[in-house]
N, C-alpha and C. Protein backbone atom coordinates (compact mmCIF):
# COMPACT_ATOMS: atom_id res chain seq x y z
N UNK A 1 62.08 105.56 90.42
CA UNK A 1 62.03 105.35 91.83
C UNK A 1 63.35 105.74 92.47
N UNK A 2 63.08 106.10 93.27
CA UNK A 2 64.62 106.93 94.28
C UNK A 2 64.68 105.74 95.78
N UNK A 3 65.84 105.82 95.83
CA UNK A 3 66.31 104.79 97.05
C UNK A 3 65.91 105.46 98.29
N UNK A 4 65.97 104.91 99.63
CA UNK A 4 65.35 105.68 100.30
C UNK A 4 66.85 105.97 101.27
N UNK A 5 67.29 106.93 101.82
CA UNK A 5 68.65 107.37 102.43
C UNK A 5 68.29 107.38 104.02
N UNK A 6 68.93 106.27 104.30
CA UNK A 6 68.80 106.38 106.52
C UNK A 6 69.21 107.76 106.58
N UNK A 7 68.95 108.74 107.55
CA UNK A 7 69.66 109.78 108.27
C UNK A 7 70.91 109.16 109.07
N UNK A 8 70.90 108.00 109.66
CA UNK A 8 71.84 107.56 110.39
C UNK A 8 73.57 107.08 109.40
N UNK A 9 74.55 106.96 109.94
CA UNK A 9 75.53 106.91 109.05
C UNK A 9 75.74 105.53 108.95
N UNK A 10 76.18 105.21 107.57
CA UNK A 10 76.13 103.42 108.06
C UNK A 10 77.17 102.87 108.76
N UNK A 11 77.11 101.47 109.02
CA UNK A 11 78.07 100.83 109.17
C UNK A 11 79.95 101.10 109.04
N UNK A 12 79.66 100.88 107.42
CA UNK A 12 80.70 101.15 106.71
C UNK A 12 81.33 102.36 106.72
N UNK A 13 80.59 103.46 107.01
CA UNK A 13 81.67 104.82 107.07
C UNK A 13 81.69 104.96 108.84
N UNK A 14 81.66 104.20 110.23
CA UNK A 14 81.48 104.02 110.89
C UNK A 14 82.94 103.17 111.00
N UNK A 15 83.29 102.29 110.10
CA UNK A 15 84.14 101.34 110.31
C UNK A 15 85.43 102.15 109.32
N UNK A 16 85.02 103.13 108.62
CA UNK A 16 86.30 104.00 108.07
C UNK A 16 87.27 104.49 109.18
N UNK A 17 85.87 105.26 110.35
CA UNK A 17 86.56 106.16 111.17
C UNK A 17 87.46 105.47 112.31
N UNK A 18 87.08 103.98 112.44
CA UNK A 18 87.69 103.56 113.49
C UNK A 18 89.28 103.35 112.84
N UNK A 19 89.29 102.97 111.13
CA UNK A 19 90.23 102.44 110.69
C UNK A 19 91.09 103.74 110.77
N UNK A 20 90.36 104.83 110.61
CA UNK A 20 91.69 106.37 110.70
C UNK A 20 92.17 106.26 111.99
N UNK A 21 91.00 106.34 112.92
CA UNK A 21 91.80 106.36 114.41
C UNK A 21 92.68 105.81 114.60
N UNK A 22 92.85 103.88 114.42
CA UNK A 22 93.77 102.85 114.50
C UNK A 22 95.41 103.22 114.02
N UNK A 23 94.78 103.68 112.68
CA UNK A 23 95.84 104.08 111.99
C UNK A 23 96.68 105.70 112.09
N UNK A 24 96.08 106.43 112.81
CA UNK A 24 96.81 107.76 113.41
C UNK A 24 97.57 107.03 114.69
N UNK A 25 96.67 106.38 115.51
CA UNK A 25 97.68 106.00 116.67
C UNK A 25 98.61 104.77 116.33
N UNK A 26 98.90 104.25 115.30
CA UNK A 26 99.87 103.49 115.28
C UNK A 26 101.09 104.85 114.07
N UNK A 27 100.43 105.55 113.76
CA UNK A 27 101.44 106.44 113.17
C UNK A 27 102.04 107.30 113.73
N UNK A 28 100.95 108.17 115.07
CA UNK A 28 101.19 109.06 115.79
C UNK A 28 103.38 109.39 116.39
N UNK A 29 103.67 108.63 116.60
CA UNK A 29 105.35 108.18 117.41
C UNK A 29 106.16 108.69 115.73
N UNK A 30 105.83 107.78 114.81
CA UNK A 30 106.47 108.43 113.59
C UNK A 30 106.55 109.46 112.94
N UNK A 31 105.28 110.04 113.28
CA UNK A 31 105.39 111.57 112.51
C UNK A 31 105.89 112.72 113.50
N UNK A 32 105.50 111.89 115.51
CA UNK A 32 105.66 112.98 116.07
C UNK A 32 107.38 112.84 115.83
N UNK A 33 108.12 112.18 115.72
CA UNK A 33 109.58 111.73 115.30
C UNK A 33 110.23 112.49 114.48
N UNK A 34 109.07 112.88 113.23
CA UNK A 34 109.50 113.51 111.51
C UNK A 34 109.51 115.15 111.81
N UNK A 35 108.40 115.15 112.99
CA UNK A 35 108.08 116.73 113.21
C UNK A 35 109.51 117.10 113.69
N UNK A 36 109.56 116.34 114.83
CA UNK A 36 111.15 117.06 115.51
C UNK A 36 112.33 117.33 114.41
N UNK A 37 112.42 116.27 113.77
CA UNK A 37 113.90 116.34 113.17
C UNK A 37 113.03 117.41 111.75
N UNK A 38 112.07 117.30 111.13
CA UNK A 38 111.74 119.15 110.39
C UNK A 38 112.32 120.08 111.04
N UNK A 39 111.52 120.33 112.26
CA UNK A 39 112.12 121.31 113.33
C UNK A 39 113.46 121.49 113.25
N UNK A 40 113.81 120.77 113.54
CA UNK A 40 115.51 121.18 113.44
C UNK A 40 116.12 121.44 112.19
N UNK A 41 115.34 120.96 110.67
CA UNK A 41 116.19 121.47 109.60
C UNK A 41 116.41 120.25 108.94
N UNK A 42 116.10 119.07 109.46
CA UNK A 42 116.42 118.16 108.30
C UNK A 42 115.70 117.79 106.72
N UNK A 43 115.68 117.17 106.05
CA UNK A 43 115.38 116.94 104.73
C UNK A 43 114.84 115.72 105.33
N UNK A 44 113.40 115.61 103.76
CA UNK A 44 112.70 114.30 104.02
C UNK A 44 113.60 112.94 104.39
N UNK A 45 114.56 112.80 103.32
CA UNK A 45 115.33 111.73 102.82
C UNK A 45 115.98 111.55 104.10
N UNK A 46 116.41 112.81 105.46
CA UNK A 46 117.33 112.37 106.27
C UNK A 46 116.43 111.98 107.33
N UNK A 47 115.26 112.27 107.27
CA UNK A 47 114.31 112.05 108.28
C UNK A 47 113.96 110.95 108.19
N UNK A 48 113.68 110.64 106.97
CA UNK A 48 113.27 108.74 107.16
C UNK A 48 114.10 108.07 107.18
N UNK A 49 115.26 108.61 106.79
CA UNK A 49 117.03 107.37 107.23
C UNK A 49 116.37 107.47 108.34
N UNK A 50 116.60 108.28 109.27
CA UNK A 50 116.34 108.41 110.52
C UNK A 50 115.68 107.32 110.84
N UNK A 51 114.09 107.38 110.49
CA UNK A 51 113.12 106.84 111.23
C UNK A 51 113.11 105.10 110.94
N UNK A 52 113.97 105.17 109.61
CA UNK A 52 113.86 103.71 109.39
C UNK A 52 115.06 102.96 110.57
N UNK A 53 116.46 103.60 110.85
CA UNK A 53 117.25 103.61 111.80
C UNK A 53 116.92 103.12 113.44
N UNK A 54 115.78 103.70 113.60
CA UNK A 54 115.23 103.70 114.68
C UNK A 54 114.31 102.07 114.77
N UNK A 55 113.86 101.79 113.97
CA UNK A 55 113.03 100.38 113.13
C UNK A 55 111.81 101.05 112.75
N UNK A 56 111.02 102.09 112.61
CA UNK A 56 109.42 102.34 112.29
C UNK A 56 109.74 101.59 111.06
N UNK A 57 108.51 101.23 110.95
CA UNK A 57 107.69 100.77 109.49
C UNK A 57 106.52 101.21 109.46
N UNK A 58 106.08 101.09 108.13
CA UNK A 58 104.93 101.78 107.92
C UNK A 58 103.49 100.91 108.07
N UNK A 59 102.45 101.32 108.01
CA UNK A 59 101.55 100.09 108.46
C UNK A 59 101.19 98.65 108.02
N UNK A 60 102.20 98.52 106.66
CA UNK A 60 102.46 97.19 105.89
C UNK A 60 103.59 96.36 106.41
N UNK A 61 104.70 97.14 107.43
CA UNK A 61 105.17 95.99 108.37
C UNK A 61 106.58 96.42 107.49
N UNK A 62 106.48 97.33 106.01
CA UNK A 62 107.97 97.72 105.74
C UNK A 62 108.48 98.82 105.85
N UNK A 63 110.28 98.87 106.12
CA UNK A 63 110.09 100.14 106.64
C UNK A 63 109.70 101.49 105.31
N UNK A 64 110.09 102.73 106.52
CA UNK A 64 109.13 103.37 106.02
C UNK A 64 110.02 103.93 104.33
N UNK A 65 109.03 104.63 103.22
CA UNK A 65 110.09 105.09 102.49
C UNK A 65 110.07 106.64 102.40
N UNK A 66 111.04 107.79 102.05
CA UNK A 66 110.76 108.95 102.01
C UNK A 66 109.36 109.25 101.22
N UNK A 67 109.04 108.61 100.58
CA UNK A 67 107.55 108.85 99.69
C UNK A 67 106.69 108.94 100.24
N UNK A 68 106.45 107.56 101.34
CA UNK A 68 105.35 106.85 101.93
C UNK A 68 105.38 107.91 103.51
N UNK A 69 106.42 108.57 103.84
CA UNK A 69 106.61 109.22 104.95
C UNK A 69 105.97 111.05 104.79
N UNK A 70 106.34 111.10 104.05
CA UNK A 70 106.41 112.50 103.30
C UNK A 70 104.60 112.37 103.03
N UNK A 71 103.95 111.34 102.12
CA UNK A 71 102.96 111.66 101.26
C UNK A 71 101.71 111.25 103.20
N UNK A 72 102.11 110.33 104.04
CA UNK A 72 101.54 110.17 105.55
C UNK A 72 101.64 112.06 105.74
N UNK A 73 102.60 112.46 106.25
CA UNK A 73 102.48 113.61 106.60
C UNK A 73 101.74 114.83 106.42
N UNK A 74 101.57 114.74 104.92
CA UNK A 74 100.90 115.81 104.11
C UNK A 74 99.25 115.30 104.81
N UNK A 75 98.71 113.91 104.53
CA UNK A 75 97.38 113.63 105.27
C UNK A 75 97.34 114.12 106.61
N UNK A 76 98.22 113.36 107.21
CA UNK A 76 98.04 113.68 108.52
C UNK A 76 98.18 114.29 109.35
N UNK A 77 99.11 115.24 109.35
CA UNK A 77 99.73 116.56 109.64
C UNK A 77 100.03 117.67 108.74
N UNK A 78 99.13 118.50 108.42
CA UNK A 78 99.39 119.06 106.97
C UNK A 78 100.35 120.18 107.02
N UNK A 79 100.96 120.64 108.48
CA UNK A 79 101.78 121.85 108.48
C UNK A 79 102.89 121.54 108.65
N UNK A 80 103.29 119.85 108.53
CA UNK A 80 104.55 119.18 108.75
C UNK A 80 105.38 119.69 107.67
């Protein structure tokens, strides 16, 4: 017996997309932040001194780390 598949999308991948949205616009200020200082030539490591300088944290409330900044970017901006 085969399950039967709604055409409609469920709930749950319904409640993914709101969680990306939430989470681009609380990231949006930090990366647009990371873009500038790329632009100009800086290195990951000086970019998140930077951003941690400034107070961003990342969406766990710590600040941010070159890993956690760097590996955001690649998702979310992939030409960063």
């Amino acid at each position: 017996m085969t399950a039967v598949v709604h055409p409609r999308r469920s709930h749950l991948a319904a409640y993914h997309v709101r969680q990306r949205e939430k989470a681009d616009a609380e990231l949006a200020p930090l990366l647009d932040e990371a873009a500038r200082m790329r632009a100009a030539g800086a290195t990951w490591e000086e970019v998140a001194a930077h951003c941690r300088s400034l107070g961003f944290v990342g969406r766990s409330g710590r600040p941010v780390t070159t890993s956690a900044l760097y590996q955001i970017a690649r998702r979310r901006r992939p030409g960063l």
